[in-house]
C-alpha atoms as a PDB file:
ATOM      1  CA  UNK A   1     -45.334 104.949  73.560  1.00  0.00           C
ATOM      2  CA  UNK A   2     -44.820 106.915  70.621  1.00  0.00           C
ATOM      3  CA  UNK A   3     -45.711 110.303  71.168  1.00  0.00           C
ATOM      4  CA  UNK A   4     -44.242 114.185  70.251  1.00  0.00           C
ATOM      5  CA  UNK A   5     -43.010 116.188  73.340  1.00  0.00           C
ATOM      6  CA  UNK A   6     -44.292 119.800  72.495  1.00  0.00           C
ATOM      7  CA  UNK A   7     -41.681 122.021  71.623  1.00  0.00           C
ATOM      8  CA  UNK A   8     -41.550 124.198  74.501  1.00  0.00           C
ATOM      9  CA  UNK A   9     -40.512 121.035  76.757  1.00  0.00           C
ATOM     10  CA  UNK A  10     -38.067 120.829  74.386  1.00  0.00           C
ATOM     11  CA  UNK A  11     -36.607 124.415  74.722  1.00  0.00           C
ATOM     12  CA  UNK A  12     -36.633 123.870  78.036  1.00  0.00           C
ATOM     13  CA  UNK A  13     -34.294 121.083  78.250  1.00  0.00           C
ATOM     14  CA  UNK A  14     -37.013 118.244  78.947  1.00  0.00           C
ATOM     15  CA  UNK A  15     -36.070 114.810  77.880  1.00  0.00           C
ATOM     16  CA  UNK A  16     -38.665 112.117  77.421  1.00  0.00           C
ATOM     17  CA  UNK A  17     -37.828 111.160  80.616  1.00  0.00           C
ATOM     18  CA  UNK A  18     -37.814 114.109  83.026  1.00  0.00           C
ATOM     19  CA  UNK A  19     -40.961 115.690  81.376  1.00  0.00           C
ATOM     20  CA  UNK A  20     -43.664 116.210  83.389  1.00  0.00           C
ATOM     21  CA  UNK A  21     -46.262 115.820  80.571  1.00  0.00           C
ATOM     22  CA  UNK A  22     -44.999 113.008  79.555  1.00  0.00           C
ATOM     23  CA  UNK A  23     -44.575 110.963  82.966  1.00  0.00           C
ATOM     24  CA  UNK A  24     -48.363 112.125  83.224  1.00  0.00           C
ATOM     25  CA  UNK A  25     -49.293 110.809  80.071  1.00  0.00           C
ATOM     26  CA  UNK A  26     -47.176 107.570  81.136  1.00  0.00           C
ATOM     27  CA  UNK A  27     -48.877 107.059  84.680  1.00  0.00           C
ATOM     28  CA  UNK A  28     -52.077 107.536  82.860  1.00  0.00           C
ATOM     29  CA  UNK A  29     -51.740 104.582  80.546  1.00  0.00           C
ATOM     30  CA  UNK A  30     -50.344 102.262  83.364  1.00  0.00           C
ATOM     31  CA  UNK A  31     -46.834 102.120  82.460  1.00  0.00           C
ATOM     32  CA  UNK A  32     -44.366 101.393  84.759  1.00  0.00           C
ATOM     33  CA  UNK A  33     -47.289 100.656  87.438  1.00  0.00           C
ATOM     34  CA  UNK A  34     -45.942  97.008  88.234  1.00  0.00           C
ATOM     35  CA  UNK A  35     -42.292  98.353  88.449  1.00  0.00           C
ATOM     36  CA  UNK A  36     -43.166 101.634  90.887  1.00  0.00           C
ATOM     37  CA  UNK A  37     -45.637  99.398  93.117  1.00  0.00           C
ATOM     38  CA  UNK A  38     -45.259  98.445  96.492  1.00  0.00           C
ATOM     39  CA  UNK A  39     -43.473  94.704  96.937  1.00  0.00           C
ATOM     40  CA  UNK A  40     -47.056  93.376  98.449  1.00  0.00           C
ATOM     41  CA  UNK A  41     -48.509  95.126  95.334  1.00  0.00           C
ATOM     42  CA  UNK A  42     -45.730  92.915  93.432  1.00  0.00           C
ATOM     43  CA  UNK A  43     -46.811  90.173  95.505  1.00  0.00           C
ATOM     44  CA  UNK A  44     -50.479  90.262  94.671  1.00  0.00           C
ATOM     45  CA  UNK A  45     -50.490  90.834  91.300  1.00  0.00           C
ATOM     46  CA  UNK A  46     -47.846  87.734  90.750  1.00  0.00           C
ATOM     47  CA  UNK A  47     -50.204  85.888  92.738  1.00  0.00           C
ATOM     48  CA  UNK A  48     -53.576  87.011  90.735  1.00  0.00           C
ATOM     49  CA  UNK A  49     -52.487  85.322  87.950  1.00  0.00           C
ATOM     50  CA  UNK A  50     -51.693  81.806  89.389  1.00  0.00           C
ATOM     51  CA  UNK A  51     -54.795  82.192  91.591  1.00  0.00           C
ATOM     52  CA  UNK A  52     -56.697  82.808  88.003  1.00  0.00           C
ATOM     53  CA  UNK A  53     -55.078  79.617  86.568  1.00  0.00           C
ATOM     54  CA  UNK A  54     -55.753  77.119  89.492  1.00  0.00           C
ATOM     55  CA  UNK A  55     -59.529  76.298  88.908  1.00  0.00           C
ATOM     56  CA  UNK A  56     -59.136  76.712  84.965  1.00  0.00           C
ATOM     57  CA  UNK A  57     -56.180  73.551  85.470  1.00  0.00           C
ATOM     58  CA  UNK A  58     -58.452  71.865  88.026  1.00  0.00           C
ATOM     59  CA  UNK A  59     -62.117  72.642  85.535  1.00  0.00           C
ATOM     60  CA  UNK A  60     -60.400  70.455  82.654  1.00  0.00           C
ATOM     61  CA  UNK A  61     -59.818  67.316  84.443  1.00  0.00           C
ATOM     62  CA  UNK A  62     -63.206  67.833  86.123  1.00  0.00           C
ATOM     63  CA  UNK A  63     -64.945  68.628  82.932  1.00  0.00           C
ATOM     64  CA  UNK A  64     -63.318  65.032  81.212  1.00  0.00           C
ATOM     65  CA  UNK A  65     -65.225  63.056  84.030  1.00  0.00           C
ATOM     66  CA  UNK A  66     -68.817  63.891  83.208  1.00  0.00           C
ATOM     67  CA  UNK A  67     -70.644  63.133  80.457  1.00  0.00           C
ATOM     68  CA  UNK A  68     -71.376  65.766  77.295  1.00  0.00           C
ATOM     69  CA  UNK A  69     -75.080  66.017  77.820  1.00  0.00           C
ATOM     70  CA  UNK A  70     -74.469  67.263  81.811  1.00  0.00           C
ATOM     71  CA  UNK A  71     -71.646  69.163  81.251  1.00  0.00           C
ATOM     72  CA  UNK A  72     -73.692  70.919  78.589  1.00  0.00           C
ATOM     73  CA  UNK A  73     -76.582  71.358  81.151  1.00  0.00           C
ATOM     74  CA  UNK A  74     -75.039  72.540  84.148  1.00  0.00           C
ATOM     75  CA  UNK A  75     -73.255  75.421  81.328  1.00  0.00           C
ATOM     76  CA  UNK A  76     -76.799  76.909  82.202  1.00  0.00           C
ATOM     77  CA  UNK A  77     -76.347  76.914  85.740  1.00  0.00           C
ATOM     78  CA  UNK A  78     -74.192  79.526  85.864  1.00  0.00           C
ATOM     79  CA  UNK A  79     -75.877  82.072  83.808  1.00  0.00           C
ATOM     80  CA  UNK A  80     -78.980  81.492  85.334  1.00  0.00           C
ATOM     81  CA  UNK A  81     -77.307  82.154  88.908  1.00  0.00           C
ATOM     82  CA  UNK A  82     -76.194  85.513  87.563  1.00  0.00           C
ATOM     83  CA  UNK A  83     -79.476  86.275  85.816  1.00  0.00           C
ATOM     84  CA  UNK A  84     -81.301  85.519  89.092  1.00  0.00           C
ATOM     85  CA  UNK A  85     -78.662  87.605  91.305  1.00  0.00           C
ATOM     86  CA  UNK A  86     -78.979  90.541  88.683  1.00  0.00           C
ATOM     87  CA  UNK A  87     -83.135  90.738  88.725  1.00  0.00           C
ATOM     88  CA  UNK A  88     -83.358  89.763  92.781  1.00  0.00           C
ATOM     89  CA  UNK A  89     -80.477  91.477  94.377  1.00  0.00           C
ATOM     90  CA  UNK A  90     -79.281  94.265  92.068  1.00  0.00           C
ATOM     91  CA  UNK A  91     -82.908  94.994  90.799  1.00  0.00           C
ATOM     92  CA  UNK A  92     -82.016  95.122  87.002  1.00  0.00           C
ATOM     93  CA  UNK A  93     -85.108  95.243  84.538  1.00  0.00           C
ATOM     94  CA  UNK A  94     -86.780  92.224  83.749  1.00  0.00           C
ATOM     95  CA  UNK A  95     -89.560  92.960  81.268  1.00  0.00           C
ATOM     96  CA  UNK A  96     -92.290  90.519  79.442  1.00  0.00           C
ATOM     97  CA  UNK A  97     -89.614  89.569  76.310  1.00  0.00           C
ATOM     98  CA  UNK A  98     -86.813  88.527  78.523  1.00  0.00           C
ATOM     99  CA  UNK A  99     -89.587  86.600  80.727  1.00  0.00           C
ATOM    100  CA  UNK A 100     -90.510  85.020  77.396  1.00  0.00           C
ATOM    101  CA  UNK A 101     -86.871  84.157  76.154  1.00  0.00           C
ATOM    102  CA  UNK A 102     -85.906  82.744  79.881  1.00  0.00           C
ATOM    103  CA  UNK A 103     -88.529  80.550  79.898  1.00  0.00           C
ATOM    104  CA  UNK A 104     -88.398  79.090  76.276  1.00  0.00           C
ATOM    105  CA  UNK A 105     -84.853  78.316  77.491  1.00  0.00           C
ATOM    106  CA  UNK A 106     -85.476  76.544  80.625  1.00  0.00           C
ATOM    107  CA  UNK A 107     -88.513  74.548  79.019  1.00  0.00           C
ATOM    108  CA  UNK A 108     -86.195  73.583  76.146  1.00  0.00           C
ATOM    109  CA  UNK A 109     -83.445  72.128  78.601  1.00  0.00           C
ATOM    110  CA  UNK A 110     -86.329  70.407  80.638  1.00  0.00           C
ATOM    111  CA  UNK A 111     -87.701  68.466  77.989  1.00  0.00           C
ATOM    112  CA  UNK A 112     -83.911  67.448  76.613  1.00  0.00           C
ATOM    113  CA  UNK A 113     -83.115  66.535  80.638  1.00  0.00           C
ATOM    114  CA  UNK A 114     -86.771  64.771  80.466  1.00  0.00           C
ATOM    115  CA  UNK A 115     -85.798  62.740  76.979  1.00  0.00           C
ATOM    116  CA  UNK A 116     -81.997  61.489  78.046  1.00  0.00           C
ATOM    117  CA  UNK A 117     -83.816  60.503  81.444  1.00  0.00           C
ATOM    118  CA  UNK A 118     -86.371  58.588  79.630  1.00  0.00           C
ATOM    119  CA  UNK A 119     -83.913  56.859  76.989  1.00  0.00           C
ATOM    120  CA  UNK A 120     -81.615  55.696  80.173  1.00  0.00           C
ATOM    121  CA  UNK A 121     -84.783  54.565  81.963  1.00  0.00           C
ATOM    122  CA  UNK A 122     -86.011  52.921  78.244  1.00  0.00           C
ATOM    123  CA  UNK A 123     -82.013  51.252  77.949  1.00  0.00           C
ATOM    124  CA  UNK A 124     -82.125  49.974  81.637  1.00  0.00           C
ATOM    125  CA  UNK A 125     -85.743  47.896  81.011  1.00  0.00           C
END
C-alpha cells in the first residue's frame, strides 16, 4: 500500500492509521478483510481452500488410471455440459458460426472415437 495521505490529514494530526481516507481506501482493496472477519468467516475461508484442493489431489490419481485417448475425450465433456447449460438454461446466443464450429468438433471426436474403436476391434480379430 503505498500511497500519499493528502496534506490536510496531515495537519490534522492523521496517521496512516487513524485516517479515515485511508482505512477507506484499505477496506476497499480487501486488506485486513481475513483479520477483521467473523471466526466462521475465518473458518470458511480456511476451509475453501482445502475443499478446492481435495478433488484436484483425488483428479491426478484418477486421471493416471485411464488411458490418453479417453482422458483426452471426456476433456470435451465438460465444455460441452457448460455450452449446453449456457444456450438451454441461461439462453445465451447461439448463431449459425458457432453451430458450424460445435459440430466440426463433435464430428471430429466421433470419427477419432470411431477409428480407436475399430483398431481395438481390428487388434482383438
Amino acid at each position: 500500500m503505498n500511497f500519499r495521505m493528502p496534506l490536510y490529514h496531515a495537519a490534522a494530526g492523521f496517521t496512516r492509521r487513524t485516517d479515515p481516507v485511508a482505512q477507506k481506501r484499505k477496506a476497499s482493496r480487501g486488506a485486513d478483510v481475513f483479520v477483521n472477519a467473523s471466526l466462521s468467516a475465518e473458518a470458511l475461508l480456511m476451509l475453501a481452500g482445502l475443499i478446492t484442493a481435495i478433488p484436484l489431489l483425488l483428479f491426478a490419481p484418477g486421471a493416471r488410471r485411464i488411458p490418453p485417448s479417453m482422458f483426452g475425450l471426456i476433456q470435451y465433456v465438460v465444455p460441452t455440459l457448460q455450452f449446453l447449460i449456457g444456450v438451454v438454461i441461461h439462453r445465451e446466443p447461439f448463431g449459425q458460426v458457432q453451430l458450424i464450429g460445435f459440430g466440426a468438433i463433435w464430428i471430429a471426436l466421433a470419427v477419432y472415437a470411431l477409428e480407436r474403436l475399430w483398431r481395438a476391434k481390428v487388434r482383438r480379430a
